[in-house]
PDB file of N, CA and C in Angstrom:
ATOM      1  N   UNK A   1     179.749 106.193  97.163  1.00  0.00           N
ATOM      2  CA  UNK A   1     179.422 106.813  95.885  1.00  0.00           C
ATOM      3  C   UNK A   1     180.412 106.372  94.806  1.00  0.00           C
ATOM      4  N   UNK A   2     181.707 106.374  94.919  1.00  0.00           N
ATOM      5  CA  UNK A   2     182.846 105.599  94.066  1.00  0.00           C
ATOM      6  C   UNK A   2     182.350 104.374  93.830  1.00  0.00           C
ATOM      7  N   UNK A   3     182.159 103.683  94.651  1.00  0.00           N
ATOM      8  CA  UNK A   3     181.519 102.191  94.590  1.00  0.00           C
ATOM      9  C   UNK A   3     180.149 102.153  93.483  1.00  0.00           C
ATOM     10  N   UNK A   4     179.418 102.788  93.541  1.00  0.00           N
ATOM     11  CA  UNK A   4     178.175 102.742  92.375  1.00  0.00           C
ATOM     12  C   UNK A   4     178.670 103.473  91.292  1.00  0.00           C
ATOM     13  N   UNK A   5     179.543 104.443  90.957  1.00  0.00           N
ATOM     14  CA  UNK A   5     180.056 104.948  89.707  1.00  0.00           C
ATOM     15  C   UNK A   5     180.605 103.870  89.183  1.00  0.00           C
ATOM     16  N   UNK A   6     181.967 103.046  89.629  1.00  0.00           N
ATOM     17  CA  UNK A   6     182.477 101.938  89.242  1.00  0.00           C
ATOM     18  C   UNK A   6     181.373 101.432  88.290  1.00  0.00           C
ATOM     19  N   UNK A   7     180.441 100.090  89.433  1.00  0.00           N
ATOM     20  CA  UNK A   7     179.282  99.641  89.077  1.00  0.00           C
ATOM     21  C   UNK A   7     179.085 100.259  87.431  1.00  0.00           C
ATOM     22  N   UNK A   8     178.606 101.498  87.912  1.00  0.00           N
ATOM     23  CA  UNK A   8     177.650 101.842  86.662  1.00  0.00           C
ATOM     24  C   UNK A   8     178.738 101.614  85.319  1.00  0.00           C
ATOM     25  N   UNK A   9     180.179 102.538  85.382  1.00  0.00           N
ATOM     26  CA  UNK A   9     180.552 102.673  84.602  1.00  0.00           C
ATOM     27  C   UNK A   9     180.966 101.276  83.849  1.00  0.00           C
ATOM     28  N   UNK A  10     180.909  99.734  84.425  1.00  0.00           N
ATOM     29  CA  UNK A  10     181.400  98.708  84.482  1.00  0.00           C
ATOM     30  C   UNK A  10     180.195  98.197  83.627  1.00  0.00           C
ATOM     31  N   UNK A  11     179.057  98.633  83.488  1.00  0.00           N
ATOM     32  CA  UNK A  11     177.782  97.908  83.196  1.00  0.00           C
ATOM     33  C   UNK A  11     177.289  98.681  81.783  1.00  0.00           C
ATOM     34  N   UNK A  12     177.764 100.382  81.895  1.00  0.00           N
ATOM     35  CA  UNK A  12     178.025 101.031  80.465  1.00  0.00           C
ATOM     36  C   UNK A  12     178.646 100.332  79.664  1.00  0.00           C
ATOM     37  N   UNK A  13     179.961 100.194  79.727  1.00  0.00           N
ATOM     38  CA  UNK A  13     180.813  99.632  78.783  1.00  0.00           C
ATOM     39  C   UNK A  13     180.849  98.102  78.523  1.00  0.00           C
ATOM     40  N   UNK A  14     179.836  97.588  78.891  1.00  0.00           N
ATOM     41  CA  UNK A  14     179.912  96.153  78.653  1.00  0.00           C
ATOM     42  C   UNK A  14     179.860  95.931  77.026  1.00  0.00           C
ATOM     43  N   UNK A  15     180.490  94.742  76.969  1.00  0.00           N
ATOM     44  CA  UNK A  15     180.323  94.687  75.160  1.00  0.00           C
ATOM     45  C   UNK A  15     179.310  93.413  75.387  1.00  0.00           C
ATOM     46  N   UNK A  16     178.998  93.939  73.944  1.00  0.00           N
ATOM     47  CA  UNK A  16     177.680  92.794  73.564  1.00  0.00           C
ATOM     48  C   UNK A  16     178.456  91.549  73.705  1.00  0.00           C
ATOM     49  N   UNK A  17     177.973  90.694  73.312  1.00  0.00           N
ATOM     50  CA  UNK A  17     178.384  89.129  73.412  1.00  0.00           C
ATOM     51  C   UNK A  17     178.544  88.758  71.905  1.00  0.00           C
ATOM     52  N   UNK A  18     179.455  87.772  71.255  1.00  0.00           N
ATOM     53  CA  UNK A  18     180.237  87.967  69.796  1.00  0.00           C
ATOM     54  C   UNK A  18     179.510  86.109  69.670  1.00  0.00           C
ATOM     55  N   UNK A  19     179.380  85.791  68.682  1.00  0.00           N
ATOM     56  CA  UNK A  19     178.835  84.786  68.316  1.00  0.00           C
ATOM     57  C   UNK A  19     179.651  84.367  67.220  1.00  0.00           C
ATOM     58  N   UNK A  20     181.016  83.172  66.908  1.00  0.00           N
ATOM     59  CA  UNK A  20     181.771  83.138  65.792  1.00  0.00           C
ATOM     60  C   UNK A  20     181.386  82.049  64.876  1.00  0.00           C
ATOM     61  N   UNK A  21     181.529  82.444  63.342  1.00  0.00           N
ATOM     62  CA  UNK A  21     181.432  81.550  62.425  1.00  0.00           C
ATOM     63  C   UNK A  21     182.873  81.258  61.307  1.00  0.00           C
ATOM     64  N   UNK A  22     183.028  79.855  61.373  1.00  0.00           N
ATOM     65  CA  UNK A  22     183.901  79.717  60.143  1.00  0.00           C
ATOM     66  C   UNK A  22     183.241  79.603  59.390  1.00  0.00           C
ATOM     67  N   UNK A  23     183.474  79.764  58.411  1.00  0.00           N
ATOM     68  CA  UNK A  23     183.242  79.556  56.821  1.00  0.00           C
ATOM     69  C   UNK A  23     184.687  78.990  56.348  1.00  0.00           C
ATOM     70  N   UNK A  24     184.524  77.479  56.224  1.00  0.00           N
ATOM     71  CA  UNK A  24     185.572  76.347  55.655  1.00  0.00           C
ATOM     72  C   UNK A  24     185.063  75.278  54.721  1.00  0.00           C
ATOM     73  N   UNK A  25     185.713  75.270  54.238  1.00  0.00           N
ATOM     74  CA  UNK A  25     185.322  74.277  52.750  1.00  0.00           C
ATOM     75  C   UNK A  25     184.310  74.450  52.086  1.00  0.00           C
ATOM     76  N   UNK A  26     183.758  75.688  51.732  1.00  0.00           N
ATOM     77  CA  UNK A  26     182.476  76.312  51.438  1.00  0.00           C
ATOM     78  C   UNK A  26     181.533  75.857  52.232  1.00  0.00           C
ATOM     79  N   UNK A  27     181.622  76.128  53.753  1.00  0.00           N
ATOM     80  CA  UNK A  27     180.569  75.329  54.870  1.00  0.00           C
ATOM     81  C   UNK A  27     180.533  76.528  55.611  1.00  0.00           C
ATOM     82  N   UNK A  28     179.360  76.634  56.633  1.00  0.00           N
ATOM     83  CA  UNK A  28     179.549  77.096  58.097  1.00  0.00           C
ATOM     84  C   UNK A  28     179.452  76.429  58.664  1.00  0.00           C
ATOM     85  N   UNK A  29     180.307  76.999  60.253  1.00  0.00           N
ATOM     86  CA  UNK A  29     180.482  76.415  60.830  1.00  0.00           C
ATOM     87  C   UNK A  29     180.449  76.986  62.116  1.00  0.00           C
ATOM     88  N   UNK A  30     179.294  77.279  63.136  1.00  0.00           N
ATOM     89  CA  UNK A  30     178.056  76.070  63.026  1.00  0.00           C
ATOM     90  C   UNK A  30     177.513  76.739  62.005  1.00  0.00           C
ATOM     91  N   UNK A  31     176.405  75.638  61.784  1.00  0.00           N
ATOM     92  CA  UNK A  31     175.622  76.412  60.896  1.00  0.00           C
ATOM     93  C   UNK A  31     174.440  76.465  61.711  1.00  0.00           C
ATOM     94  N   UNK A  32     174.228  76.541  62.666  1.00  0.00           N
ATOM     95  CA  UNK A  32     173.114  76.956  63.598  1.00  0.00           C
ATOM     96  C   UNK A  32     173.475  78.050  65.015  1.00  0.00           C
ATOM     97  N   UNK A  33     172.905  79.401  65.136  1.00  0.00           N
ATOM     98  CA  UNK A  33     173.529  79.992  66.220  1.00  0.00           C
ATOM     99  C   UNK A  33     172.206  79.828  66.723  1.00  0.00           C
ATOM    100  N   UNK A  34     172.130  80.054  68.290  1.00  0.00           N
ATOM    101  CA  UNK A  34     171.006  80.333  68.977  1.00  0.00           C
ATOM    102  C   UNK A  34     171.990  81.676  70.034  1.00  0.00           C
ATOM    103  N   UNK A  35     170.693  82.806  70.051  1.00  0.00           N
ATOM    104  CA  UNK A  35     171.625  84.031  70.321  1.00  0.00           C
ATOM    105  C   UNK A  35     169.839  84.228  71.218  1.00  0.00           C
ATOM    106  N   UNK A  36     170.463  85.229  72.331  1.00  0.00           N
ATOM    107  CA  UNK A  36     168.741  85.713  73.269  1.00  0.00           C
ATOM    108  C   UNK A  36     168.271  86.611  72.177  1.00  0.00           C
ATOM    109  N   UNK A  37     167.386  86.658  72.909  1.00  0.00           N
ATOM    110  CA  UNK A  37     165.988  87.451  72.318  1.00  0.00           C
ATOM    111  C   UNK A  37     166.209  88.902  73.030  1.00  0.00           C
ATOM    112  N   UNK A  38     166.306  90.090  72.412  1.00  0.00           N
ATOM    113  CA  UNK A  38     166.250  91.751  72.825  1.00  0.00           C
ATOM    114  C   UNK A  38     167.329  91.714  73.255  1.00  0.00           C
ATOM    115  N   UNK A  39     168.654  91.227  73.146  1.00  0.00           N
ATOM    116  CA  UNK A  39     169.930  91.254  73.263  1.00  0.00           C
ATOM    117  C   UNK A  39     170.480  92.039  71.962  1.00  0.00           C
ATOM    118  N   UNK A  40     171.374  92.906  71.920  1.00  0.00           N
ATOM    119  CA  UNK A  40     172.302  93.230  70.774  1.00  0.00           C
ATOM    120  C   UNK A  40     173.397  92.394  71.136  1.00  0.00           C
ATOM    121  N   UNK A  41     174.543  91.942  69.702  1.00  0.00           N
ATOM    122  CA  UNK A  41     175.441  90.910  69.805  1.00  0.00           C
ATOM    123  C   UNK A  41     176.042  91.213  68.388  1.00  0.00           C
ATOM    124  N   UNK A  42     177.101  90.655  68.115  1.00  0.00           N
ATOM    125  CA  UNK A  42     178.183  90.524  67.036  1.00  0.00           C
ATOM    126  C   UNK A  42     178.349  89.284  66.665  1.00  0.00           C
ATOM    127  N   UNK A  43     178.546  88.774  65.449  1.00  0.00           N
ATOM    128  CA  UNK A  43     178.641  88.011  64.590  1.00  0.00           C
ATOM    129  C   UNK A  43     180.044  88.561  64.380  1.00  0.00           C
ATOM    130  N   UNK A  44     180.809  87.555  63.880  1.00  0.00           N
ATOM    131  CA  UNK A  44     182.300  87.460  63.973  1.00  0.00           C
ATOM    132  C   UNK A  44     182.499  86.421  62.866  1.00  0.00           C
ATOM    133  N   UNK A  45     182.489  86.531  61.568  1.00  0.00           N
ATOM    134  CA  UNK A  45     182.759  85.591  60.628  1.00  0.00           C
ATOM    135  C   UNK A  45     184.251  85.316  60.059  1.00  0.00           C
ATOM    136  N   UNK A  46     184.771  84.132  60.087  1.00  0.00           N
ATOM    137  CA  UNK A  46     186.069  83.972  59.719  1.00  0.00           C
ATOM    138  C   UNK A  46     186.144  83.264  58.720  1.00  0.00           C
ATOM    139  N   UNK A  47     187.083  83.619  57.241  1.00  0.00           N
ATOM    140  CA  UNK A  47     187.148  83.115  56.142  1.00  0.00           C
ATOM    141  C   UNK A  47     188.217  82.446  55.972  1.00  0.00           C
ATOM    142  N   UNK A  48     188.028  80.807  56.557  1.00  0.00           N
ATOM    143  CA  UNK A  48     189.546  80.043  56.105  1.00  0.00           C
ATOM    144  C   UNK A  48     189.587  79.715  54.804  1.00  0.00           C
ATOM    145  N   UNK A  49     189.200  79.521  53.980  1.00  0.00           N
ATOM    146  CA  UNK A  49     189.168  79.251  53.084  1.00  0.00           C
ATOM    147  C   UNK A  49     190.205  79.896  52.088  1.00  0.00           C
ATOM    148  N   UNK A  50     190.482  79.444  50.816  1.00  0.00           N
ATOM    149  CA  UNK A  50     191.136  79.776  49.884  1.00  0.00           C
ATOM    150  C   UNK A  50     190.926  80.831  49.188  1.00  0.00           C
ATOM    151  N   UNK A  51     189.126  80.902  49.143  1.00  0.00           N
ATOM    152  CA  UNK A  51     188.463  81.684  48.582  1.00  0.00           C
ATOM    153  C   UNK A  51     187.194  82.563  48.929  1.00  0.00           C
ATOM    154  N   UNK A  52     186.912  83.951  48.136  1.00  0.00           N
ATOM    155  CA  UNK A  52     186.148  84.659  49.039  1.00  0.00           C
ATOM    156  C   UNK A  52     184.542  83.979  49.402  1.00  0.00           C
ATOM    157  N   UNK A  53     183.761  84.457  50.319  1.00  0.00           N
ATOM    158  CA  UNK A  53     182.882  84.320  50.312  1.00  0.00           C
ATOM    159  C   UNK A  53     181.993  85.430  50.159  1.00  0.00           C
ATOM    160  N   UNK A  54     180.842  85.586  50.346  1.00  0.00           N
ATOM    161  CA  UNK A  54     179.806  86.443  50.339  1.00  0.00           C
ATOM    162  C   UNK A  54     178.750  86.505  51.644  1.00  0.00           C
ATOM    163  N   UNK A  55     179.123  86.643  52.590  1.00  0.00           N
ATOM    164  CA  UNK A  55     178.538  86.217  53.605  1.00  0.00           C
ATOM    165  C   UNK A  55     176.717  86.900  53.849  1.00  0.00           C
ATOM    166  N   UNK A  56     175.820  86.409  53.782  1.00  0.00           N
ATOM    167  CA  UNK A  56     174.915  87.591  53.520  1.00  0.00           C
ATOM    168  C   UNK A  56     173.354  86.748  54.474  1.00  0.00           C
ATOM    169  N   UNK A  57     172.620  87.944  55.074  1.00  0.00           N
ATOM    170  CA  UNK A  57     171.225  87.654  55.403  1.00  0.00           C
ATOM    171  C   UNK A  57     170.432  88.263  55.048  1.00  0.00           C
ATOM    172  N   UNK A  58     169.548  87.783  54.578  1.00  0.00           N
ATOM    173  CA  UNK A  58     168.424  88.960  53.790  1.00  0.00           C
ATOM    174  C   UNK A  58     167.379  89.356  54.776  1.00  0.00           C
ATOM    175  N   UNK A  59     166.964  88.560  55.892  1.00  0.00           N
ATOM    176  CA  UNK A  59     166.211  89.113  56.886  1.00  0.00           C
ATOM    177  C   UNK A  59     167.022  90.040  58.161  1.00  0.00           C
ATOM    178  N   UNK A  60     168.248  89.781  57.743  1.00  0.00           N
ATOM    179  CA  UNK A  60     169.347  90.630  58.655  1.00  0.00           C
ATOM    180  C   UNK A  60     169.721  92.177  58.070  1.00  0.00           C
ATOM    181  N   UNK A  61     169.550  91.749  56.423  1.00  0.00           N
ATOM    182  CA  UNK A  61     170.234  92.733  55.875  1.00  0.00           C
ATOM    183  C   UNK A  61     171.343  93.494  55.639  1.00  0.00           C
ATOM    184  N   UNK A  62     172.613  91.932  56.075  1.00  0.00           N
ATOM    185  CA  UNK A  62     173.827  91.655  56.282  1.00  0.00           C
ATOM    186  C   UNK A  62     174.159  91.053  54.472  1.00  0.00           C
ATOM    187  N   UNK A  63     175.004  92.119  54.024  1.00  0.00           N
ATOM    188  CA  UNK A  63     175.597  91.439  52.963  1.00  0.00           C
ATOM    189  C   UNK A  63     177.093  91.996  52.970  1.00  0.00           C
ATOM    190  N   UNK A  64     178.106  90.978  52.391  1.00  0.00           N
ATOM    191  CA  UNK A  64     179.755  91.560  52.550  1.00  0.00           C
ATOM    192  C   UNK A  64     180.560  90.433  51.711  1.00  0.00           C
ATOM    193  N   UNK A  65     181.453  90.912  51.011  1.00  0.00           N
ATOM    194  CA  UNK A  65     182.605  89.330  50.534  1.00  0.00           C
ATOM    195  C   UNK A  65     183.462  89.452  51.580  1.00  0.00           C
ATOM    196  N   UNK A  66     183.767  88.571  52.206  1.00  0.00           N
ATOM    197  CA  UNK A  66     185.033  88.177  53.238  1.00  0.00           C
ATOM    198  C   UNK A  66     185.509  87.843  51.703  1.00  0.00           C
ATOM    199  N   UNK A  67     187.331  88.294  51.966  1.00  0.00           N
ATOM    200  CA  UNK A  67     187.998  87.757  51.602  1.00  0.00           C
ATOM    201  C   UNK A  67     189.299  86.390  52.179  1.00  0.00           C
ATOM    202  N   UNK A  68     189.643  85.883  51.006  1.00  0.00           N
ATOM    203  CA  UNK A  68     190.270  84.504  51.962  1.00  0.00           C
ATOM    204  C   UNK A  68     191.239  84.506  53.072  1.00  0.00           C
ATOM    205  N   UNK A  69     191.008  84.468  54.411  1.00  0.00           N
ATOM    206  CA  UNK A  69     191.863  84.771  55.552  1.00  0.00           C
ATOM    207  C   UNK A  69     191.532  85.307  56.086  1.00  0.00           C
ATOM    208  N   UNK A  70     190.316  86.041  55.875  1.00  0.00           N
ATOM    209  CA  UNK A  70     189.789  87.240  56.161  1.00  0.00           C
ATOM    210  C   UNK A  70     188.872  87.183  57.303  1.00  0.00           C
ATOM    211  N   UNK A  71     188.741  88.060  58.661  1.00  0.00           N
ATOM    212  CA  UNK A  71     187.457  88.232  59.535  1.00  0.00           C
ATOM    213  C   UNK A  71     186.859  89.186  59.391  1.00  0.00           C
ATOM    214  N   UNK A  72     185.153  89.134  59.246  1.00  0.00           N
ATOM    215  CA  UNK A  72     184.246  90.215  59.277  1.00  0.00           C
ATOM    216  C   UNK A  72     183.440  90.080  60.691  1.00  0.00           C
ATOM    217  N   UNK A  73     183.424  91.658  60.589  1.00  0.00           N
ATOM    218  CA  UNK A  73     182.424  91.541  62.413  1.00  0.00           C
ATOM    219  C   UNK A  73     181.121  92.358  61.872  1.00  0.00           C
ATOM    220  N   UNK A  74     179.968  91.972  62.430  1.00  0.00           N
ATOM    221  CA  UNK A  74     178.745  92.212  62.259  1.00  0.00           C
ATOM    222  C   UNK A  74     177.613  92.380  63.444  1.00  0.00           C
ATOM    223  N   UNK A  75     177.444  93.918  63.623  1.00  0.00           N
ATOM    224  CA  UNK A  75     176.807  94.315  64.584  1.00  0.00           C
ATOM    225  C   UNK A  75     175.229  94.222  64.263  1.00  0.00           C
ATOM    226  N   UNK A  76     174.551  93.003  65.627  1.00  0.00           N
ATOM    227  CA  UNK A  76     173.081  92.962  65.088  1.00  0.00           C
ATOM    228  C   UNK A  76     172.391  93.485  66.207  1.00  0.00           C
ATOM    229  N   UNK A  77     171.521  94.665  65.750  1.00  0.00           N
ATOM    230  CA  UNK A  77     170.647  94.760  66.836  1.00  0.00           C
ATOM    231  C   UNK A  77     169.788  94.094  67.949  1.00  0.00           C
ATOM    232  N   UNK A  78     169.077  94.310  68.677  1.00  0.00           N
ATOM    233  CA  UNK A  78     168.270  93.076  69.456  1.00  0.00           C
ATOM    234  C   UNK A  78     167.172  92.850  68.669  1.00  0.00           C
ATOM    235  N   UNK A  79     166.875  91.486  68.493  1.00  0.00           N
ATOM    236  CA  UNK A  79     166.062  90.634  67.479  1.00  0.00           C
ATOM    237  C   UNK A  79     164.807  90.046  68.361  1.00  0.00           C
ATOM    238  N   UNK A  80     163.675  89.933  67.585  1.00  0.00           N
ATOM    239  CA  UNK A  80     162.688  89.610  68.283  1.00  0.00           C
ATOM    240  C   UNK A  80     162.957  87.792  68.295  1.00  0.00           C
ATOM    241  N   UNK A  81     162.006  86.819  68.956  1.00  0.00           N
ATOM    242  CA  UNK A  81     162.183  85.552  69.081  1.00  0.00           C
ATOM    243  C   UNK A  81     161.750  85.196  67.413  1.00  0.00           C
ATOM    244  N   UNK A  82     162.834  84.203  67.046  1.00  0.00           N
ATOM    245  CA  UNK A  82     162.473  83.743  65.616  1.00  0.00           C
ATOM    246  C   UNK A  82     163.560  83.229  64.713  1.00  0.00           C
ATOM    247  N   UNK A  83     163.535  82.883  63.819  1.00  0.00           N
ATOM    248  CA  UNK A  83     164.817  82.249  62.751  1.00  0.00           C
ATOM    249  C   UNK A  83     165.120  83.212  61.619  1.00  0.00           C
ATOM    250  N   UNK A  84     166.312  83.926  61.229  1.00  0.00           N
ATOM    251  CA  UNK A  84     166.675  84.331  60.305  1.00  0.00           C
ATOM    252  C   UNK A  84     167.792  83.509  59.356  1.00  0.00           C
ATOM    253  N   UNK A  85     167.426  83.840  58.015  1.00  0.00           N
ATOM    254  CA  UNK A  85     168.545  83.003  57.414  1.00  0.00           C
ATOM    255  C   UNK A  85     169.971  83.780  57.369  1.00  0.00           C
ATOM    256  N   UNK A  86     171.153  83.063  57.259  1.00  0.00           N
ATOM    257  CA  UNK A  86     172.378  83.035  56.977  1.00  0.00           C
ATOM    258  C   UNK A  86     172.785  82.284  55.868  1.00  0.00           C
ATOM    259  N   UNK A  87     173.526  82.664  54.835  1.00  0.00           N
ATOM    260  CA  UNK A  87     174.315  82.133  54.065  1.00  0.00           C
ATOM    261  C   UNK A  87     175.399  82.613  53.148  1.00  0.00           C
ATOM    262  N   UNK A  88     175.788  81.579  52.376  1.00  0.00           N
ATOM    263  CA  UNK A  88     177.544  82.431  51.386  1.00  0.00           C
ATOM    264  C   UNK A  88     176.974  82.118  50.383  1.00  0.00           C
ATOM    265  N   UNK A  89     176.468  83.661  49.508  1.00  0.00           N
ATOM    266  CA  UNK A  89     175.959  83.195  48.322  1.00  0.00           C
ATOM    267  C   UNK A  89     176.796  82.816  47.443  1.00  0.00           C
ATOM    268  N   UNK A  90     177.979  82.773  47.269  1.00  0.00           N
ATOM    269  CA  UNK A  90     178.902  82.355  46.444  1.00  0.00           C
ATOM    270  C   UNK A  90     178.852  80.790  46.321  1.00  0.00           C
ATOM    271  N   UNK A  91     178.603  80.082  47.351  1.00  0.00           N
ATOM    272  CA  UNK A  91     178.159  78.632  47.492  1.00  0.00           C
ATOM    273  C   UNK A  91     176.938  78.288  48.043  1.00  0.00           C
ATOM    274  N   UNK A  92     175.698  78.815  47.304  1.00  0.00           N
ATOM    275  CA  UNK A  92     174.591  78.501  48.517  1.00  0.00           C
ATOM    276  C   UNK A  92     174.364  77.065  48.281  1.00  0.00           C
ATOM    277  N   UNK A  93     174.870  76.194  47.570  1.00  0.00           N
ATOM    278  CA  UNK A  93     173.864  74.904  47.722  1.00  0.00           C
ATOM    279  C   UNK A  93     174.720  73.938  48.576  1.00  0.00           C
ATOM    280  N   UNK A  94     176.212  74.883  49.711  1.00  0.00           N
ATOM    281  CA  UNK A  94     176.204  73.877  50.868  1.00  0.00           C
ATOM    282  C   UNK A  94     176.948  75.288  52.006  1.00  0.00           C
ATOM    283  N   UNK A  95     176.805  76.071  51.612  1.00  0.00           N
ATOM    284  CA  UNK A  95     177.208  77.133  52.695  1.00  0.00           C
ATOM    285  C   UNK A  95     175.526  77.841  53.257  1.00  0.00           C
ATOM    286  N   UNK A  96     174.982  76.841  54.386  1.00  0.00           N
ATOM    287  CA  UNK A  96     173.584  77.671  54.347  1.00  0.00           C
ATOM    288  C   UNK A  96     173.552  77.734  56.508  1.00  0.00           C
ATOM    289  N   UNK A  97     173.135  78.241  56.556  1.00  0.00           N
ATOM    290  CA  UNK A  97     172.963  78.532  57.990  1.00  0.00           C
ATOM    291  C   UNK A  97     171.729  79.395  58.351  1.00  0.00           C
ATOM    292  N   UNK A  98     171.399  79.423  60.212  1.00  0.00           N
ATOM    293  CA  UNK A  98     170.546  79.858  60.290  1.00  0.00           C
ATOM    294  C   UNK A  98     170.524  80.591  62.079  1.00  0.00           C
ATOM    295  N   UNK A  99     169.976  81.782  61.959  1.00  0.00           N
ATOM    296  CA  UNK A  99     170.221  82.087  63.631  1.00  0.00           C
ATOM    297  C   UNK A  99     169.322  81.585  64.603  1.00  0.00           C
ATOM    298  N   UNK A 100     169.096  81.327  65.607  1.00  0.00           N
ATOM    299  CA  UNK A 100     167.607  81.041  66.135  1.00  0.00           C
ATOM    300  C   UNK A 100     167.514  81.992  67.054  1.00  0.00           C
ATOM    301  N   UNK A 101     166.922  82.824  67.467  1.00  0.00           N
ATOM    302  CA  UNK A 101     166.799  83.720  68.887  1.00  0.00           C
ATOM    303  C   UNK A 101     165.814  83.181  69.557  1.00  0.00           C
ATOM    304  N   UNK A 102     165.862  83.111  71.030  1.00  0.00           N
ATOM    305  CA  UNK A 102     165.074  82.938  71.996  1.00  0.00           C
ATOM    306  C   UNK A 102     165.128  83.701  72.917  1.00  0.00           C
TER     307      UNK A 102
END
C-alpha cells in the first residue's frame, strides 16, 4: 500500500513539461515549438536582449513586456492539434514564431 501511495503521489505532482524561448536580437529562438496535443506545458521566455519585448499570442491569449534580462513563464492549457501564432510585437517584422501541437 506505501508502494502505490508513493506511485500516486509521484504522478500528482508531476510538472508539466517547460518549452524555452530566447528572444535575441529582436528574434526567437526557435521560432518553431512543436508541443503534444491535450498536454498542459509552460512556455519559459527569456529576454537577452537590451531591450523589452512584448511577448504576445492572440490565439493563446498570452500578452506581457519581458523586460531586458528578464524571464517570463507561461502556463498553457492542453491545446487541441493545430498552429498558434507567437510573436514580439515590439518587433513584429522579424520577431515572429509559431507553436505546432500534435
Amino acid at each position: 500500500m506505501l508502494l502505490s501511495l508513493l506511485l500516486f503521489s509521484n504522478l500528482a505532482f508531476a510538472e508539466d513539461p517547460t518549452f524555452k524561448i530566447e528572444l535575441k536580437n529582436r528574434t526567437m529562438n526557435p521560432s518553431v515549438l512543436e508541443v503534444p496535443a491535450n498536454t498542459a506545458f509552460t512556455i519559459e521566455v527569456v529576454n537577452t536582449d537590451n531591450t523589452a519585448e512584448e511577448f504576445e499570442s492572440n490565439s493563446l491569449k498570452i500578452e506581457k513586456i519581458i523586460p531586458p534580462k528578464r524571464t517570463a513563464k507561461f502556463k498553457v492549457k492542453p491545446l487541441t492539434s493545430g498552429e498558434y501564432d507567437i510573436f514580439g510585437e515590439f518587433h513584429m517584422d522579424t520577431c515572429q514564431g509559431k507553436i505546432i501541437v500534435k
